[in-house]
N, C-alpha and C. Protein backbone atom coordinates (compact mmCIF):
# COMPACT_ATOMS: atom_id res chain seq x y z
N UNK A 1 -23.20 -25.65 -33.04
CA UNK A 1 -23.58 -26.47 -31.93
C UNK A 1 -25.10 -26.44 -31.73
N UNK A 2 -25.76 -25.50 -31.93
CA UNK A 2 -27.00 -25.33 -31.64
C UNK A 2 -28.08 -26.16 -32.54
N UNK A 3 -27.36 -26.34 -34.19
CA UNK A 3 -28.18 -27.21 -34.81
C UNK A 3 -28.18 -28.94 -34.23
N UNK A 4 -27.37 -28.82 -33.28
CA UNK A 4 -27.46 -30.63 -32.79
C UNK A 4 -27.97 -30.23 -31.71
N UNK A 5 -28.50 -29.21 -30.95
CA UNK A 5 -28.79 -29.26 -29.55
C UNK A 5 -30.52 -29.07 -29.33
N UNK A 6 -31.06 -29.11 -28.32
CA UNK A 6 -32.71 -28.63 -27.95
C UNK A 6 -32.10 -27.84 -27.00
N UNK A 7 -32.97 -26.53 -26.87
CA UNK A 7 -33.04 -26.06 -26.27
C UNK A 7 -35.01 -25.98 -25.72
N UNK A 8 -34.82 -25.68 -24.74
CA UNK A 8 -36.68 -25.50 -24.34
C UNK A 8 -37.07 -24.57 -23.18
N UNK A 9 -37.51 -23.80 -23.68
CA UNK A 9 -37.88 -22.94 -22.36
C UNK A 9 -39.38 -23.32 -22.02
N UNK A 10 -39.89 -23.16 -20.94
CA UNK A 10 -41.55 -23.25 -20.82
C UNK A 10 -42.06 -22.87 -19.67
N UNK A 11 -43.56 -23.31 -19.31
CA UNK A 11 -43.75 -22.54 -17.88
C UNK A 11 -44.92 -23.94 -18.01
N UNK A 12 -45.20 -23.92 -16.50
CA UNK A 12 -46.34 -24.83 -16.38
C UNK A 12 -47.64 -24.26 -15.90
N UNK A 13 -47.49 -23.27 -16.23
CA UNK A 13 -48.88 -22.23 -15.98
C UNK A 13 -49.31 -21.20 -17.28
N UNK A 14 -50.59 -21.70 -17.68
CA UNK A 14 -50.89 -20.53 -18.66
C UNK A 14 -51.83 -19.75 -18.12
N UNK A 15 -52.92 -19.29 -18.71
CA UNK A 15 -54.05 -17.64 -18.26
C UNK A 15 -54.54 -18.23 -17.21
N UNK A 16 -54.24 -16.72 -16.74
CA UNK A 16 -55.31 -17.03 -15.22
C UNK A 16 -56.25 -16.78 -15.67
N UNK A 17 -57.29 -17.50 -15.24
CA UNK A 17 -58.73 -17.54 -15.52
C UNK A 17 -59.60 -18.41 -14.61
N UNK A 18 -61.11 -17.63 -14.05
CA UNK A 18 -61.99 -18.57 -13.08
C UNK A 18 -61.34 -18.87 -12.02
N UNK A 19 -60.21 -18.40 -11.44
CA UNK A 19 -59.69 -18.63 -10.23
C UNK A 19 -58.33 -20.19 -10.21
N UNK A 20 -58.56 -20.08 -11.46
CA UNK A 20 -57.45 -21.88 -12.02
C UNK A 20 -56.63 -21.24 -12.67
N UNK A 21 -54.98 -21.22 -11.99
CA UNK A 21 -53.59 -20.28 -12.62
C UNK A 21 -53.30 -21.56 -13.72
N UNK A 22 -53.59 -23.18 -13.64
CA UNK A 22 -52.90 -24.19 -13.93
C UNK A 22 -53.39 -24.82 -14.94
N UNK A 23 -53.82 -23.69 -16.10
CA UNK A 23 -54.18 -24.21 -17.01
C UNK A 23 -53.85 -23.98 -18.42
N UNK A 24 -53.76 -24.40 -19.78
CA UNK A 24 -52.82 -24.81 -20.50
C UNK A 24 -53.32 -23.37 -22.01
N UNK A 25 -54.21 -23.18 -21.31
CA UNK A 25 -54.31 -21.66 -22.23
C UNK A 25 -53.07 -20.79 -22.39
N UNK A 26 -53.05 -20.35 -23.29
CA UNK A 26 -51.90 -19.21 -23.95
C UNK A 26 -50.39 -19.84 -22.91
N UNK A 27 -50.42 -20.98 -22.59
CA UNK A 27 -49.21 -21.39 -22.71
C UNK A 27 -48.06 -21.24 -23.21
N UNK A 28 -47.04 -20.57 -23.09
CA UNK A 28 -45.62 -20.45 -23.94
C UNK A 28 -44.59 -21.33 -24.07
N UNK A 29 -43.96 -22.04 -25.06
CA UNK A 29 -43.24 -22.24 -25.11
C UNK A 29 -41.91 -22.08 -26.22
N UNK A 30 -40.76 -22.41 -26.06
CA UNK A 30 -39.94 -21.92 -26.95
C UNK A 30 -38.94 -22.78 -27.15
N UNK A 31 -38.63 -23.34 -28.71
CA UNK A 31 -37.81 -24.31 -28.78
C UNK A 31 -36.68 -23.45 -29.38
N UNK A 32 -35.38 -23.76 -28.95
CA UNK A 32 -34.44 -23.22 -30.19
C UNK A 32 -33.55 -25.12 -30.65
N UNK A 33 -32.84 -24.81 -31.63
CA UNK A 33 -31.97 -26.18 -31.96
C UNK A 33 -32.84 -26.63 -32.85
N UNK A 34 -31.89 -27.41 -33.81
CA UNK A 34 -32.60 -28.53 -34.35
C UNK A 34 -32.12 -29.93 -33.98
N UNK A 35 -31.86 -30.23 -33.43
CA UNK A 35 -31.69 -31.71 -32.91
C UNK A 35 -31.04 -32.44 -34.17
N UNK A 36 -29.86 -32.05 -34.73
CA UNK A 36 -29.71 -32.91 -35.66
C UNK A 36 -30.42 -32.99 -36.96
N UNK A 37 -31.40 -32.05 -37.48
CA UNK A 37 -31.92 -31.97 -38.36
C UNK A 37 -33.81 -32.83 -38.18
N UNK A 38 -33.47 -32.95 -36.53
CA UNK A 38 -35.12 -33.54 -36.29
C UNK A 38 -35.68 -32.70 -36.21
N UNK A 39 -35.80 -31.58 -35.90
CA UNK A 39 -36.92 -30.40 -35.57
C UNK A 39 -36.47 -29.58 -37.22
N UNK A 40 -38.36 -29.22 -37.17
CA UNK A 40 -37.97 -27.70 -38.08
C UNK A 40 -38.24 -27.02 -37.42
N UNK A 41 -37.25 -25.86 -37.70
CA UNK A 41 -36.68 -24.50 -37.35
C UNK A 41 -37.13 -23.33 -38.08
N UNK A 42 -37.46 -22.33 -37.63
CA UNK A 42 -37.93 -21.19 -38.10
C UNK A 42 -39.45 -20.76 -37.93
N UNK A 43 -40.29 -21.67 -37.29
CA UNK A 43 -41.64 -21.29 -37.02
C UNK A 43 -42.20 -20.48 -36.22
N UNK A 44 -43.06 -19.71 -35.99
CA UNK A 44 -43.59 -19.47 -34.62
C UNK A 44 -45.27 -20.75 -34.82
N UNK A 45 -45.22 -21.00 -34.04
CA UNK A 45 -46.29 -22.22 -33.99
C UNK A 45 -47.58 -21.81 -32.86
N UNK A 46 -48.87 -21.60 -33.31
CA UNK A 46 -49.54 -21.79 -32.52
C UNK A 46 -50.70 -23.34 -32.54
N UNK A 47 -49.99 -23.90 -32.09
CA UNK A 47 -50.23 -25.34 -32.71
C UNK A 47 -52.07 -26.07 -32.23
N UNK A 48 -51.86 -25.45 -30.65
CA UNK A 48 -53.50 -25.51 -29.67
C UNK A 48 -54.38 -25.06 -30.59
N UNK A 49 -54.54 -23.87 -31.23
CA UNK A 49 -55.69 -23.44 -31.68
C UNK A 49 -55.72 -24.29 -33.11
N UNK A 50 -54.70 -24.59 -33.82
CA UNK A 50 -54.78 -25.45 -34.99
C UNK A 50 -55.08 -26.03 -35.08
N UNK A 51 -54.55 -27.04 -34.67
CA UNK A 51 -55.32 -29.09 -34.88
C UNK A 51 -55.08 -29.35 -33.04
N UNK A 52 -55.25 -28.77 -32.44
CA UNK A 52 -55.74 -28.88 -31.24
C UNK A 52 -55.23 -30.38 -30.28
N UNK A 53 -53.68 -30.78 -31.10
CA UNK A 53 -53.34 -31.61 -29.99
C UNK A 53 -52.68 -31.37 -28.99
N UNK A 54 -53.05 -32.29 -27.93
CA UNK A 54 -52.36 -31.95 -26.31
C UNK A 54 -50.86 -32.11 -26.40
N UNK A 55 -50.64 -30.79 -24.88
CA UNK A 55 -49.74 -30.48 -24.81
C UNK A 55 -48.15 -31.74 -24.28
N UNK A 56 -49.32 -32.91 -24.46
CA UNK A 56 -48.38 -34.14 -24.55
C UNK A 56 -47.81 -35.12 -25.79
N UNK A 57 -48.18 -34.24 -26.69
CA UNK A 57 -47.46 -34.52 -28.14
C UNK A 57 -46.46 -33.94 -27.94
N UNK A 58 -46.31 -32.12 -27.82
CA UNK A 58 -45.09 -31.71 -27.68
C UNK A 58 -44.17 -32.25 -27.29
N UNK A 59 -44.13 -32.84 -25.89
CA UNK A 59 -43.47 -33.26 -24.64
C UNK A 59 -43.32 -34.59 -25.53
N UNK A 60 -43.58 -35.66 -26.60
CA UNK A 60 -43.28 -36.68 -26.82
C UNK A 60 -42.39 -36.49 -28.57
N UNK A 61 -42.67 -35.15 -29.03
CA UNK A 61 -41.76 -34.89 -30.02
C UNK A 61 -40.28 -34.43 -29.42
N UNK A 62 -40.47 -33.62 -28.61
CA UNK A 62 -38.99 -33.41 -27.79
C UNK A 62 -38.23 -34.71 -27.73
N UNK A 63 -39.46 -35.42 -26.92
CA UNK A 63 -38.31 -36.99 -26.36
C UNK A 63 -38.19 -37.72 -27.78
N UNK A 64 -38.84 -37.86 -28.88
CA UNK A 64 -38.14 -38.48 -29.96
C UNK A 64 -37.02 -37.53 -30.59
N UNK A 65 -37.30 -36.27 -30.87
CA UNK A 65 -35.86 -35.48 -31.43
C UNK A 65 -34.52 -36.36 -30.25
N UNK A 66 -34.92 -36.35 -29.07
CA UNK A 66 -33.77 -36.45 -28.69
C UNK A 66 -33.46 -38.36 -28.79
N UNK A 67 -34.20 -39.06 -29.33
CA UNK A 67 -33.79 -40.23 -29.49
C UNK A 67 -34.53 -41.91 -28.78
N UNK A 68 -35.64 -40.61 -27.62
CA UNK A 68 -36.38 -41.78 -26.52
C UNK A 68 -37.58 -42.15 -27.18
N UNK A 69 -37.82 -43.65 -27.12
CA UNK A 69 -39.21 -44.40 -27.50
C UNK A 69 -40.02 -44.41 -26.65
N UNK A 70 -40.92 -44.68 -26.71
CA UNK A 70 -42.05 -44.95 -25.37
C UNK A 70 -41.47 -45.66 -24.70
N UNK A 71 -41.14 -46.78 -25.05
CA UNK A 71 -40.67 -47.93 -24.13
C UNK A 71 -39.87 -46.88 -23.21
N UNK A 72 -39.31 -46.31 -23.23
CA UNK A 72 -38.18 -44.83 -22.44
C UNK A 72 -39.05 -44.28 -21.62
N UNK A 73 -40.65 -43.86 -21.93
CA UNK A 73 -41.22 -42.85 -21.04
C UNK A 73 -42.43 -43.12 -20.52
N UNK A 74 -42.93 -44.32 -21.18
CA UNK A 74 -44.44 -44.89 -20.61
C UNK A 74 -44.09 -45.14 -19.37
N UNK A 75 -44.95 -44.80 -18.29
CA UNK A 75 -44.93 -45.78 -16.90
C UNK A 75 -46.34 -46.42 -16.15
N UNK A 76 -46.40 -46.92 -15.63
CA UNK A 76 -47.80 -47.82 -14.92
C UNK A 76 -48.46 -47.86 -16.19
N UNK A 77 -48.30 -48.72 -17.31
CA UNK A 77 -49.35 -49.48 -17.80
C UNK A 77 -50.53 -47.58 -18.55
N UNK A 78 -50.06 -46.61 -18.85
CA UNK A 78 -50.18 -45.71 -19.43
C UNK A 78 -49.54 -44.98 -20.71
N UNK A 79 -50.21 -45.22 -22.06
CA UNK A 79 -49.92 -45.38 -22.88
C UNK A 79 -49.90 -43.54 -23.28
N UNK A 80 -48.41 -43.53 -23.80
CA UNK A 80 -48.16 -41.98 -24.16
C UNK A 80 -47.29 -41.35 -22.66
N UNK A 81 -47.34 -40.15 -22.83
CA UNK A 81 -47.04 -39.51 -21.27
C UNK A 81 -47.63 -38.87 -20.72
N UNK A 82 -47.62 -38.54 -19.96
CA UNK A 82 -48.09 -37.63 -19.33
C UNK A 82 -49.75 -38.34 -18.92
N UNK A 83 -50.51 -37.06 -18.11
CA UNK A 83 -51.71 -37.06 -17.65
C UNK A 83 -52.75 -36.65 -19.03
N UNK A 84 -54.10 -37.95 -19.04
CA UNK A 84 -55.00 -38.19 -20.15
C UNK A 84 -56.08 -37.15 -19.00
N UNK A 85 -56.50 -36.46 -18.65
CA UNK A 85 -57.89 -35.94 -18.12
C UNK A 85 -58.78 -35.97 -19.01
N UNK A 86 -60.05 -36.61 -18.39
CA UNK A 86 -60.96 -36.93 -19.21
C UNK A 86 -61.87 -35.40 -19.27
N UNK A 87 -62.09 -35.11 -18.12
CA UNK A 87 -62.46 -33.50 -18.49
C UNK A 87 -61.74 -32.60 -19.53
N UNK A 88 -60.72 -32.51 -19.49
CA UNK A 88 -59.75 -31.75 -19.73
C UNK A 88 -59.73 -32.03 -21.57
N UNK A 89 -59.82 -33.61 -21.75
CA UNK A 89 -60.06 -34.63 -23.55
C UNK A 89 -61.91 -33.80 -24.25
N UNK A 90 -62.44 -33.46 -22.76
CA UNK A 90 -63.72 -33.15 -23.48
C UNK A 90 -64.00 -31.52 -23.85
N UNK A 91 -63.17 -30.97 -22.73
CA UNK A 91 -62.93 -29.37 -22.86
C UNK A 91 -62.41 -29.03 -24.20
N UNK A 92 -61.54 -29.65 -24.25
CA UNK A 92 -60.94 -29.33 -25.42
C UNK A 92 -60.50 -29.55 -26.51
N UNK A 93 -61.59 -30.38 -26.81
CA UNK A 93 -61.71 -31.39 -27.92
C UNK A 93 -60.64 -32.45 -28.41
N UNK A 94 -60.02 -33.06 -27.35
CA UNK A 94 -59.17 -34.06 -27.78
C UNK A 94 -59.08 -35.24 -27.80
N UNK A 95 -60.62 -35.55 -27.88
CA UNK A 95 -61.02 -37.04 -28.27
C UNK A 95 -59.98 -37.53 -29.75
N UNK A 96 -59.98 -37.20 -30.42
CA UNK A 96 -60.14 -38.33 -31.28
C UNK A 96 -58.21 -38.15 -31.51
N UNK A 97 -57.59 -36.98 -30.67
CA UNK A 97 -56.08 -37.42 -30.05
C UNK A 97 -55.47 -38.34 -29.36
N UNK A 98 -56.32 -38.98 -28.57
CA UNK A 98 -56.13 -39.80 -27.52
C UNK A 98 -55.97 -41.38 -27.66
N UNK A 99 -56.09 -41.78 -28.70
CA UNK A 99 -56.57 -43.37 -28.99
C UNK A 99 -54.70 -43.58 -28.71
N UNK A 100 -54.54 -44.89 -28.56
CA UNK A 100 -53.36 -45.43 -28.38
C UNK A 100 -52.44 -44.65 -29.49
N UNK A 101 -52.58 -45.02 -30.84
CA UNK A 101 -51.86 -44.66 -31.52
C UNK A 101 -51.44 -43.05 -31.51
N UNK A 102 -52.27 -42.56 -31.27
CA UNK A 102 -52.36 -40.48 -31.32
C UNK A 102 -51.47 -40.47 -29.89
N UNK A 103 -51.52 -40.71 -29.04
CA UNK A 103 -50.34 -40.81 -27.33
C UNK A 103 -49.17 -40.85 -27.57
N UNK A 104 -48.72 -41.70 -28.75
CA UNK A 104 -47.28 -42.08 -28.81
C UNK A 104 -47.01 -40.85 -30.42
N UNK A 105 -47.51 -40.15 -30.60
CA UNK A 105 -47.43 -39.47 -32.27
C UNK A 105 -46.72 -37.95 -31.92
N UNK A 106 -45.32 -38.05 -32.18
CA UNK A 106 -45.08 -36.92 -32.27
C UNK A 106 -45.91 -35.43 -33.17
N UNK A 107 -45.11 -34.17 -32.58
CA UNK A 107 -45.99 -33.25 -33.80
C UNK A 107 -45.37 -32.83 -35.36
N UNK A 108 -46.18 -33.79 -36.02
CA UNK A 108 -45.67 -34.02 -37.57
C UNK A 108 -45.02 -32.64 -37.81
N UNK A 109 -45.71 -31.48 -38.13
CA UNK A 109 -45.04 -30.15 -38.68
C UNK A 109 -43.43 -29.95 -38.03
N UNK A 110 -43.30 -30.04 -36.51
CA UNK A 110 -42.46 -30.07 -35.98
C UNK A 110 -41.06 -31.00 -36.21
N UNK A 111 -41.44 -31.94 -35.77
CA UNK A 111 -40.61 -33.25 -35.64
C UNK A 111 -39.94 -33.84 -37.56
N UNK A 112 -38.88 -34.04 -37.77
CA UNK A 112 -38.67 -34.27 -38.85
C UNK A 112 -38.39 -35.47 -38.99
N UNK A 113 -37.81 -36.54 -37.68
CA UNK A 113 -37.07 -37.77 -37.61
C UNK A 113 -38.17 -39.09 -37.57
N UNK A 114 -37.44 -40.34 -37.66
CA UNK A 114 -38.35 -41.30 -37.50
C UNK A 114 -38.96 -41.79 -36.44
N UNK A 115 -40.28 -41.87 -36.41
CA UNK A 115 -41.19 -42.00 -34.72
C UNK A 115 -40.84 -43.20 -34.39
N UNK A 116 -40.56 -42.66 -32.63
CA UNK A 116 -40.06 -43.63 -31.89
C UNK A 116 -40.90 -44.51 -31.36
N UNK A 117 -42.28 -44.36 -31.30
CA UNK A 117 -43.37 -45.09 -30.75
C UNK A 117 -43.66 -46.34 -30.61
């Protein structure tokens, strides 16, 4: 059962630091399942310090393992999900993540199925 299922644990708070609990440093999260053979399984991933995309790829590989397109999760005329902070694109180098196409891009290593974007 577990190879068709997601499981996800997470928190929306990483290191406290500078007096800001709400920020995306040493973040945890934990997938179990493979969705049907969409996720690979067996990693520990530290994906932030790697190729440094936001934590709204994750959140858009989940929703394709499980089958949702953008058309499913875009809302107001905002391309991808979630919140783009422009501080937040310059902190941490995620300019050149952000263009239309990079919003809707699941995380390749992760994700095994065809993008829903």
């Amino acid at each position: 059962m577990l190879d068709n299922s997601i499981i996800y644990l997470g928190n929306e708070y990483g290191e406290f630091r500078d007096g800001d609990s709400h920020r995306t440093d040493n973040m945890f999260g934990v997938v179990a399942g493979g969705a049907a053979g969409k996720l690979q399984q067996g990693y520990y991933v530290n994906y932030q310090k790697g190729n440094r995309r936001p934590y709204n790829n994750f959140l858009i590989t989940l929703f394709n393992a499980m089958g949702l397109s953008s058309a499913d999760y875009e809302r107001e005329g905002v391309i991808g999900f979630g919140e783009y902070n422009t501080g937040a694109i310059n902190n941490y180098g995620y300019s050149q993540w952000v263009t239309t196409a990079e919003r809707r891009k699941p995380l390749s290593f992760l994700y095994k199925g065809p993008v829903l974007g």
